[in-house]
N, C-alpha and C. Protein backbone atom coordinates (compact mmCIF):
# COMPACT_ATOMS: atom_id res chain seq x y z
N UNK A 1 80.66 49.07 18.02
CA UNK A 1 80.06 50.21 18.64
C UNK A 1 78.54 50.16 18.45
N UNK A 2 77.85 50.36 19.61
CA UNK A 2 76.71 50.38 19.42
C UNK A 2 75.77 51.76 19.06
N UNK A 3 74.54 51.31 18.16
CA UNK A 3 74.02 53.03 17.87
C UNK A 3 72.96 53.07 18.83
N UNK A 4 73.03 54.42 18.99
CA UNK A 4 71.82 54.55 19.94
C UNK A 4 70.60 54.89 19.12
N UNK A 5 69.19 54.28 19.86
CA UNK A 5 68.12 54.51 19.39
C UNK A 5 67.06 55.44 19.61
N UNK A 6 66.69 56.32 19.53
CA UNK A 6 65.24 57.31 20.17
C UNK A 6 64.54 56.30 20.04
N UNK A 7 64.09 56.57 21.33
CA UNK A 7 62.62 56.05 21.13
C UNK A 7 61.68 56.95 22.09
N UNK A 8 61.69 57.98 21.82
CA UNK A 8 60.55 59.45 21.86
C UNK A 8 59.81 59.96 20.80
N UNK A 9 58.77 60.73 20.95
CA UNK A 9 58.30 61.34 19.97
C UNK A 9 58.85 62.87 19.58
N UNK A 10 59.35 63.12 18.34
CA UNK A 10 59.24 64.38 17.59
C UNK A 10 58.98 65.57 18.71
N UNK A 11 59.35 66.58 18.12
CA UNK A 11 58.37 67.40 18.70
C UNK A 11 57.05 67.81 17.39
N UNK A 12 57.39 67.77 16.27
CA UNK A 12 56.18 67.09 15.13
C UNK A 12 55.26 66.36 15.73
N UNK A 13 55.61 65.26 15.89
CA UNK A 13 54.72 63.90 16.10
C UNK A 13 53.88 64.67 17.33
N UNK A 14 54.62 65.46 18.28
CA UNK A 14 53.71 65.44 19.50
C UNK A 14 53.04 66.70 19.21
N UNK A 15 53.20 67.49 18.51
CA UNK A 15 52.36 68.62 18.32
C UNK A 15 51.06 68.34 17.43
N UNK A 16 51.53 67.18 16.20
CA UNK A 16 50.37 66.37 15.38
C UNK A 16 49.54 66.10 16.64
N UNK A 17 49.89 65.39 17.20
CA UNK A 17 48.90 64.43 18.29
C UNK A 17 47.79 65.25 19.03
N UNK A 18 48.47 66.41 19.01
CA UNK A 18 47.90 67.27 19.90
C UNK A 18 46.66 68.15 19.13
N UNK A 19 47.13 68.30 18.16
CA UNK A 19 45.93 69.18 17.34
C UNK A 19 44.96 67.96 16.85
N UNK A 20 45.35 66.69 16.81
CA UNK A 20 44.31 66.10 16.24
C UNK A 20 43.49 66.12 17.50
N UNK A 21 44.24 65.53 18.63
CA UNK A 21 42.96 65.45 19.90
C UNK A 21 42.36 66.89 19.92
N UNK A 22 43.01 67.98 19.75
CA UNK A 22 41.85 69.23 20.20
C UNK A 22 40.63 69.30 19.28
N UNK A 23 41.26 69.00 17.76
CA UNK A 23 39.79 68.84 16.80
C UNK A 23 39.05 67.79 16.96
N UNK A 24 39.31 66.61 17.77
CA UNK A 24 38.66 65.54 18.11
C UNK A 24 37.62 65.99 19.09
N UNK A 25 38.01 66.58 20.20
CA UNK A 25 37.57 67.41 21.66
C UNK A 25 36.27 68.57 20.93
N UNK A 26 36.97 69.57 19.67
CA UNK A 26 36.16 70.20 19.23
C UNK A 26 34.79 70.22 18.76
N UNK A 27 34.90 68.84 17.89
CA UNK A 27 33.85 68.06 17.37
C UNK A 27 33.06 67.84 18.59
N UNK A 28 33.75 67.06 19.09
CA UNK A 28 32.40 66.37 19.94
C UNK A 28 31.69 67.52 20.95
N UNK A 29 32.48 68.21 20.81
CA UNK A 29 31.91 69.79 21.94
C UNK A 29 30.77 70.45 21.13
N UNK A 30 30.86 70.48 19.67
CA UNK A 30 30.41 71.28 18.64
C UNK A 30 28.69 70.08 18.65
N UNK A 31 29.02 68.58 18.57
CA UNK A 31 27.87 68.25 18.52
C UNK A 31 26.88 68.39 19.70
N UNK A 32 27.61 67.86 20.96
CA UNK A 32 26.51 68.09 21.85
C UNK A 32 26.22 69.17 22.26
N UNK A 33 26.62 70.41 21.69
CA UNK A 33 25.97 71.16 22.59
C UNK A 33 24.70 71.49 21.42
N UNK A 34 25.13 71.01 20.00
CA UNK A 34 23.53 71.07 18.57
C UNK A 34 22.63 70.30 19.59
N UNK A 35 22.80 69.25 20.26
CA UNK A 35 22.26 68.03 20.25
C UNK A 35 21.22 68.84 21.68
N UNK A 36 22.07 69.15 22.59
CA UNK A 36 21.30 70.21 23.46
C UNK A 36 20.65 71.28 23.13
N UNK A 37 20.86 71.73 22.30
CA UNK A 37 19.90 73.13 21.70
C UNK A 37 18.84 72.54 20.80
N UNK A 38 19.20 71.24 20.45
CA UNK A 38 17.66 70.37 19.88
C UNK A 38 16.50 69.99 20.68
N UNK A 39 17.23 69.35 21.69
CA UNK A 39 16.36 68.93 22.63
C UNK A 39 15.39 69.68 23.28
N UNK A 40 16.18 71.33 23.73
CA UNK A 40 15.63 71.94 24.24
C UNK A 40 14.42 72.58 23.61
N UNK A 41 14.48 72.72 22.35
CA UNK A 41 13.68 73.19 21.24
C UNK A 41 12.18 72.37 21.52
N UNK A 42 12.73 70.98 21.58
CA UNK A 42 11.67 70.01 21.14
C UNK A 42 10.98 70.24 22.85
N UNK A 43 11.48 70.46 23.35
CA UNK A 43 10.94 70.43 25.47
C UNK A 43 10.06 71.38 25.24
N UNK A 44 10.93 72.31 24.59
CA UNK A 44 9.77 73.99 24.39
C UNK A 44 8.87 73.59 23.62
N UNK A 45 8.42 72.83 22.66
CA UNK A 45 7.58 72.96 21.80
C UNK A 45 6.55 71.76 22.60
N UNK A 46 7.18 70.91 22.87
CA UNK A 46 5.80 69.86 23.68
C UNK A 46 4.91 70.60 25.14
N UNK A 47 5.89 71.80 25.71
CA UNK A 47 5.69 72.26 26.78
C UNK A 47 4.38 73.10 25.83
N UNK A 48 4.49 73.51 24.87
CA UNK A 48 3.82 74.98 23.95
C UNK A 48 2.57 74.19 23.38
N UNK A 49 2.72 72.98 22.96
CA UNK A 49 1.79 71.78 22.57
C UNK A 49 0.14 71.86 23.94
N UNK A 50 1.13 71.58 24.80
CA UNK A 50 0.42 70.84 25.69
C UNK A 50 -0.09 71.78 26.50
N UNK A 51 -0.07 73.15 26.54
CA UNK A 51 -0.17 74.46 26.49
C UNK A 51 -1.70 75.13 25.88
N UNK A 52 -1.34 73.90 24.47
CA UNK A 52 -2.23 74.87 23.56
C UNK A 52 -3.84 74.07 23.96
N UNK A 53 -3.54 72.41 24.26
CA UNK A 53 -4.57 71.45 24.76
C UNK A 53 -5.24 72.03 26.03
N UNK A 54 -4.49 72.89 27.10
CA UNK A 54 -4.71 72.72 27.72
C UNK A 54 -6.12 74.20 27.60
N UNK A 55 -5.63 74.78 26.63
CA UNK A 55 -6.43 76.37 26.62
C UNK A 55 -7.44 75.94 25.75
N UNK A 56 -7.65 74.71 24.89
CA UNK A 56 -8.87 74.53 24.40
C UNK A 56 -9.96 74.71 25.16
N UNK A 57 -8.96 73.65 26.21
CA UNK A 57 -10.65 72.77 27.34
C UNK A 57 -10.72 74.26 28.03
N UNK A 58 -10.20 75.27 28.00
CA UNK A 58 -10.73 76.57 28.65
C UNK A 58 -11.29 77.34 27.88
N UNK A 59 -11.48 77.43 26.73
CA UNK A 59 -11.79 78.28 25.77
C UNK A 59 -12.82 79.27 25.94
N UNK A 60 -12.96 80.20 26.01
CA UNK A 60 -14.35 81.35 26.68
C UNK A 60 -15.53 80.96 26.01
N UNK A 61 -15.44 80.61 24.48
CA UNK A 61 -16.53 80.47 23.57
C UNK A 61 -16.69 79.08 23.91
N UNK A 62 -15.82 77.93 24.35
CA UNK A 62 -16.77 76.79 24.52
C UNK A 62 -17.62 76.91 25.94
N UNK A 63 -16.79 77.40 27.19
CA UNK A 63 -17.89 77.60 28.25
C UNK A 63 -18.27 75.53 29.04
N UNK A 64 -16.85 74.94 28.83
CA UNK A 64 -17.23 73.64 29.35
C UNK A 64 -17.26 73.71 30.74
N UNK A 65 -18.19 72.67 31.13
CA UNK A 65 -18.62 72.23 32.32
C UNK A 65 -18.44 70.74 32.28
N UNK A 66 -18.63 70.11 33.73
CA UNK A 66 -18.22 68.38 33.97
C UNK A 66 -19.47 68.00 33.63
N UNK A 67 -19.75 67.13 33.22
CA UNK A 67 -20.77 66.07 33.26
C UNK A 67 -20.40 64.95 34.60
N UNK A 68 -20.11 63.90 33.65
CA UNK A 68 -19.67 62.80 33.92
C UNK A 68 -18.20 62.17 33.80
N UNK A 69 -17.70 61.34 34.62
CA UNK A 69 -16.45 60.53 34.26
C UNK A 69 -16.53 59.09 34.14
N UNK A 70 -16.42 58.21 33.31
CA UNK A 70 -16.50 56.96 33.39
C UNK A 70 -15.36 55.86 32.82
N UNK A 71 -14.33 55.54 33.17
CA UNK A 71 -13.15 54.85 32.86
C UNK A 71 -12.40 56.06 33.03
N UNK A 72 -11.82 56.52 31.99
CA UNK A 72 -10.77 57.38 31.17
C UNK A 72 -11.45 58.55 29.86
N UNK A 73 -12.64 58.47 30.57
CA UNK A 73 -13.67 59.31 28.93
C UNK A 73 -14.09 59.93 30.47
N UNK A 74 -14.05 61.56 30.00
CA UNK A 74 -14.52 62.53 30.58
C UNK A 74 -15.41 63.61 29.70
N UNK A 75 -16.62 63.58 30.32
CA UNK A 75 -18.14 64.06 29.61
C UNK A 75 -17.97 65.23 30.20
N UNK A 76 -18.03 66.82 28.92
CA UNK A 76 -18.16 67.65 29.32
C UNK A 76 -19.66 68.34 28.62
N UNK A 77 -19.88 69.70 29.19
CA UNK A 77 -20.87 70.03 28.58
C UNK A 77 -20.66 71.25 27.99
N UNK A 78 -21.44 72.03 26.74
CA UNK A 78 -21.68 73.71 26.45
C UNK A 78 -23.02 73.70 26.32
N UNK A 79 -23.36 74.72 27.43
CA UNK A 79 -24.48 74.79 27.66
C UNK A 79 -24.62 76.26 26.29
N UNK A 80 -23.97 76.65 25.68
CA UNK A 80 -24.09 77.73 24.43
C UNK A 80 -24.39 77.06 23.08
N UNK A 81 -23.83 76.31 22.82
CA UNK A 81 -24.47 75.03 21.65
C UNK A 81 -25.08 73.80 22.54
N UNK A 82 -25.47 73.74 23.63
CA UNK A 82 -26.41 72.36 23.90
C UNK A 82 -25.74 71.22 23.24
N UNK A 83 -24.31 70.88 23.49
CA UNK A 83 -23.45 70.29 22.73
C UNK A 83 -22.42 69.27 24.10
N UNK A 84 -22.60 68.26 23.92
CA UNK A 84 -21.94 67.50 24.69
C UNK A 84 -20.72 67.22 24.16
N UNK A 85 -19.31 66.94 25.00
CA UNK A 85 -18.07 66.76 24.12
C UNK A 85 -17.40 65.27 25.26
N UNK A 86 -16.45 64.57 24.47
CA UNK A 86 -16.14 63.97 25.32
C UNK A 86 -13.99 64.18 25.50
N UNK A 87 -13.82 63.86 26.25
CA UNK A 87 -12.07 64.23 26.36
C UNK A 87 -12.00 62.20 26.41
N UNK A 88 -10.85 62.00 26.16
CA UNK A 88 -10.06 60.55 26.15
C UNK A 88 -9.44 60.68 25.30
N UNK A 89 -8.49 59.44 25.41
CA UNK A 89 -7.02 58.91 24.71
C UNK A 89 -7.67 57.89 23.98
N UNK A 90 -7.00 57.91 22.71
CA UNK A 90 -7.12 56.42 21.87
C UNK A 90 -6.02 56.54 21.10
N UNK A 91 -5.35 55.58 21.14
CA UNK A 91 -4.09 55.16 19.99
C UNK A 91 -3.34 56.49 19.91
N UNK A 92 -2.88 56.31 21.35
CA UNK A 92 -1.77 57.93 21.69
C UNK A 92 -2.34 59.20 21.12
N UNK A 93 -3.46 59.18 20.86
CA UNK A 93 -3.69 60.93 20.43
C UNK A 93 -5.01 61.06 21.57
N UNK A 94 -4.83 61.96 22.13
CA UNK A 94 -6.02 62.89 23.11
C UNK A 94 -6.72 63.54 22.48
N UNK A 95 -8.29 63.22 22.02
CA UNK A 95 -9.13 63.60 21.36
C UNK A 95 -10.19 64.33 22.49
N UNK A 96 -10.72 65.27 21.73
CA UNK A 96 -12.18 65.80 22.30
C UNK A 96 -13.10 66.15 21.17
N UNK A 97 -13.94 65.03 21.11
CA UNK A 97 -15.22 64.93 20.19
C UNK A 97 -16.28 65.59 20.53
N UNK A 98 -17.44 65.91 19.45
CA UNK A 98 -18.84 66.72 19.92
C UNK A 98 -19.39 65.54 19.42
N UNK A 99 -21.00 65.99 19.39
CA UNK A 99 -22.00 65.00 18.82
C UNK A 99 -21.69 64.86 17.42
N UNK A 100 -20.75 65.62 16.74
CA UNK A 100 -20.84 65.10 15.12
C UNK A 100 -19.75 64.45 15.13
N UNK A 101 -19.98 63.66 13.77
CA UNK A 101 -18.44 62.54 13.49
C UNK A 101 -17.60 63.54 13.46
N UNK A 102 -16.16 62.90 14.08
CA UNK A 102 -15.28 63.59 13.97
C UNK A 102 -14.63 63.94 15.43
N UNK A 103 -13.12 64.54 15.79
CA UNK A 103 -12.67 64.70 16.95
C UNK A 103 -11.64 65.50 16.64
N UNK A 104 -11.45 66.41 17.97
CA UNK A 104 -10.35 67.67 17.75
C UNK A 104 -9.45 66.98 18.10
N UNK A 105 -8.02 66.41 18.06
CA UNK A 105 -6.85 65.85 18.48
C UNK A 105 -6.23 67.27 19.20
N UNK A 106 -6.02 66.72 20.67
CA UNK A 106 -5.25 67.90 21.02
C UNK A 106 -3.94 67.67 21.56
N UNK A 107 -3.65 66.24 21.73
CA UNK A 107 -2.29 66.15 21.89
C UNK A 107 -2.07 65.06 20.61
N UNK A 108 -0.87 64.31 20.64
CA UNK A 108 -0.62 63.06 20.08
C UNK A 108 0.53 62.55 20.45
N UNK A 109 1.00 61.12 20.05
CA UNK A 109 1.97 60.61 20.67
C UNK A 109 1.92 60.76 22.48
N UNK A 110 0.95 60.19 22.77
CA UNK A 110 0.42 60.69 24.67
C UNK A 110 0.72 59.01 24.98
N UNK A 111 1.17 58.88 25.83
CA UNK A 111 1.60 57.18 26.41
C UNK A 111 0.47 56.79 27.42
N UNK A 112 0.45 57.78 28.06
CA UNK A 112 -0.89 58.03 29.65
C UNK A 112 -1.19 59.01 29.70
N UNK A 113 -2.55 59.15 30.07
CA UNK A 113 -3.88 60.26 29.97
C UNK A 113 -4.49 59.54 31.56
N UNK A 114 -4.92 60.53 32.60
CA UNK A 114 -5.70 60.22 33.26
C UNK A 114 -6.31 61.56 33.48
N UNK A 115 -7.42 61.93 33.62
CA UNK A 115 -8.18 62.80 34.09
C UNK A 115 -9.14 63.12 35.51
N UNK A 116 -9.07 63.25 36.30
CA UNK A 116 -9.70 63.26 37.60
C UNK A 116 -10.60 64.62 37.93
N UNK A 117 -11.84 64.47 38.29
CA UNK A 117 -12.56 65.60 38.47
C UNK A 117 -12.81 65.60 40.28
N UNK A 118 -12.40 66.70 40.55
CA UNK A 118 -12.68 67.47 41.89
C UNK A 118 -13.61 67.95 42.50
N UNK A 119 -14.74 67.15 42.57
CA UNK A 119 -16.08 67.90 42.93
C UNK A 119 -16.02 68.91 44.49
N UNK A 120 -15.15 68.97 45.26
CA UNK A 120 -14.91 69.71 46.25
C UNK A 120 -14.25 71.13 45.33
N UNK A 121 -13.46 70.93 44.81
CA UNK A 121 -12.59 71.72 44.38
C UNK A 121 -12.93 72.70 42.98
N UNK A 122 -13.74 71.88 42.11
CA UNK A 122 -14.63 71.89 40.89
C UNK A 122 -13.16 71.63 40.16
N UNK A 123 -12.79 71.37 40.12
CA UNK A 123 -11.29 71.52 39.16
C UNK A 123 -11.29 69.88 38.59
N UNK A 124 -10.88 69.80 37.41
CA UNK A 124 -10.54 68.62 36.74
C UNK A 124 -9.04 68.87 36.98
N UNK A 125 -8.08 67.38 37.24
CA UNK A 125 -6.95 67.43 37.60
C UNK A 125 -6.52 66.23 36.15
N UNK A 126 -5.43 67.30 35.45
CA UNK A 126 -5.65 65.92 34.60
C UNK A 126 -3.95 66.10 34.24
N UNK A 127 -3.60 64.87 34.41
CA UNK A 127 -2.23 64.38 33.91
C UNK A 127 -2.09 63.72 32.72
N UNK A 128 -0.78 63.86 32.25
CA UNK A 128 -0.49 63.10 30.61
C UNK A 128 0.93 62.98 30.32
N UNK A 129 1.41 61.55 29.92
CA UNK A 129 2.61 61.73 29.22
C UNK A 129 2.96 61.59 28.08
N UNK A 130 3.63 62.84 27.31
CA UNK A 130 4.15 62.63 25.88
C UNK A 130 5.04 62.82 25.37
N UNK A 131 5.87 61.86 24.78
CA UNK A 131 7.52 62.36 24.50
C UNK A 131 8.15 61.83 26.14
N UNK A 132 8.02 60.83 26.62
CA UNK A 132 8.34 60.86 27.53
C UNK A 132 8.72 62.53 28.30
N UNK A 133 7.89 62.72 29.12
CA UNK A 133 7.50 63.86 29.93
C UNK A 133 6.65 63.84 30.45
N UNK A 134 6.58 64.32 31.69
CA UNK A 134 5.03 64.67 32.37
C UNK A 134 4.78 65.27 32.48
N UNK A 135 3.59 65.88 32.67
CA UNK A 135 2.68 67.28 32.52
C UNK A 135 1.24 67.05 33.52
N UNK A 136 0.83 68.08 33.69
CA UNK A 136 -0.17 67.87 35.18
C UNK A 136 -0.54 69.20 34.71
N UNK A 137 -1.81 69.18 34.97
CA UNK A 137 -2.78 70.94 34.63
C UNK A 137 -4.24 70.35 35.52
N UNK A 138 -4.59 71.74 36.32
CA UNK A 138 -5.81 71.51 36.96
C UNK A 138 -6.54 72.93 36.02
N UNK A 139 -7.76 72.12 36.28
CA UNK A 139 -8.80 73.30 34.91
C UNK A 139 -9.69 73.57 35.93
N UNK A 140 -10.19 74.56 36.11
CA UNK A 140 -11.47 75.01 36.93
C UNK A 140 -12.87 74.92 35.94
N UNK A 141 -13.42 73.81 36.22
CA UNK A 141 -14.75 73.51 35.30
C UNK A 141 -15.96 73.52 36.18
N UNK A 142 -17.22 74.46 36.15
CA UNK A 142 -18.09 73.64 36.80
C UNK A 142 -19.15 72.71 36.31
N UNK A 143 -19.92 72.71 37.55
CA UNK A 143 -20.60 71.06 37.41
C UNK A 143 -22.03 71.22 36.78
N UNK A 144 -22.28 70.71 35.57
CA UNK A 144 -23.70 70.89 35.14
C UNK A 144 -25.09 69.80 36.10
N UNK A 145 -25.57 70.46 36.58
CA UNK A 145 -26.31 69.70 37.39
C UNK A 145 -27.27 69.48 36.41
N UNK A 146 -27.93 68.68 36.78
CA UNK A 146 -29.59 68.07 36.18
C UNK A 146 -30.05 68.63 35.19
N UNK A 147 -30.85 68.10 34.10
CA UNK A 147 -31.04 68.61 32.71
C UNK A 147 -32.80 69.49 33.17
């Protein structure tokens, strides 16, 4: 006589199976959505960064105006301290220097910086990427004519 064999699962075995995949499902639900509420954090804060660069070069008390542009170095002026400043990128940080040693860093980690001035428009058009992202801000500066 022959015995017969199951070969099914439990209803154990299949209820095990089942709760492990939902805590499996859980997990990974539980990380990405940390992983999304990180990211977003960090978007907000480079957006808030690049925000804060951008309200320097407007600042009421500096009062900048264009000079000159030559490569990727953009010459501004304050005609309130008689103080020339310059804007450019070096070694991923976006600096704006005065005549004394030394430079305000207003971004960092920046991949590309280009700055473009609008003499129709008076507006400096200036783009930058950091953190992989792009960002674009036009500044209304005017033009210091002749000393």
């Amino acid at each position: 006589m022959m015995r017969k064999t199951n070969q099914g699962f439990t209803l154990f075995e299949s209820l095990l199976a089942l709760l492990l995949t939902s805590m499996l499902l859980l997990t990974f639900s539980f990380v990405m959505n940390t992983t999304n509420k990180i990211n977003k954090g960090a978007n907000e804060q480079d957006f808030f960064k690049w925000q804060q660069a951008m309200d320097v070069l407007t600042y009421e008390s500096l009062k900048l105006k264009f000079v000159s542009q030559s490569g990727n170095v953009t010459k501004l002026y304050n005609e309130g301290t008689n103080k020339e400043y310059l804007l450019y990128l070096k070694n991923g940080v976006l600096k704006l220097t005065g005549d004394e040693s030394g430079y305000q860093p207003l971004l960092d980690n920046v991949s590309f910086f280009n700055a473009f001035y609008d003499e129709k428009e008076f507006t400096l058009k200036i783009r930058a990427k950091f953190h992989e992202k792009e960002y674009y801000k036009e500044l209304v500066l005017p033009i210091r004519r002749g000393e």
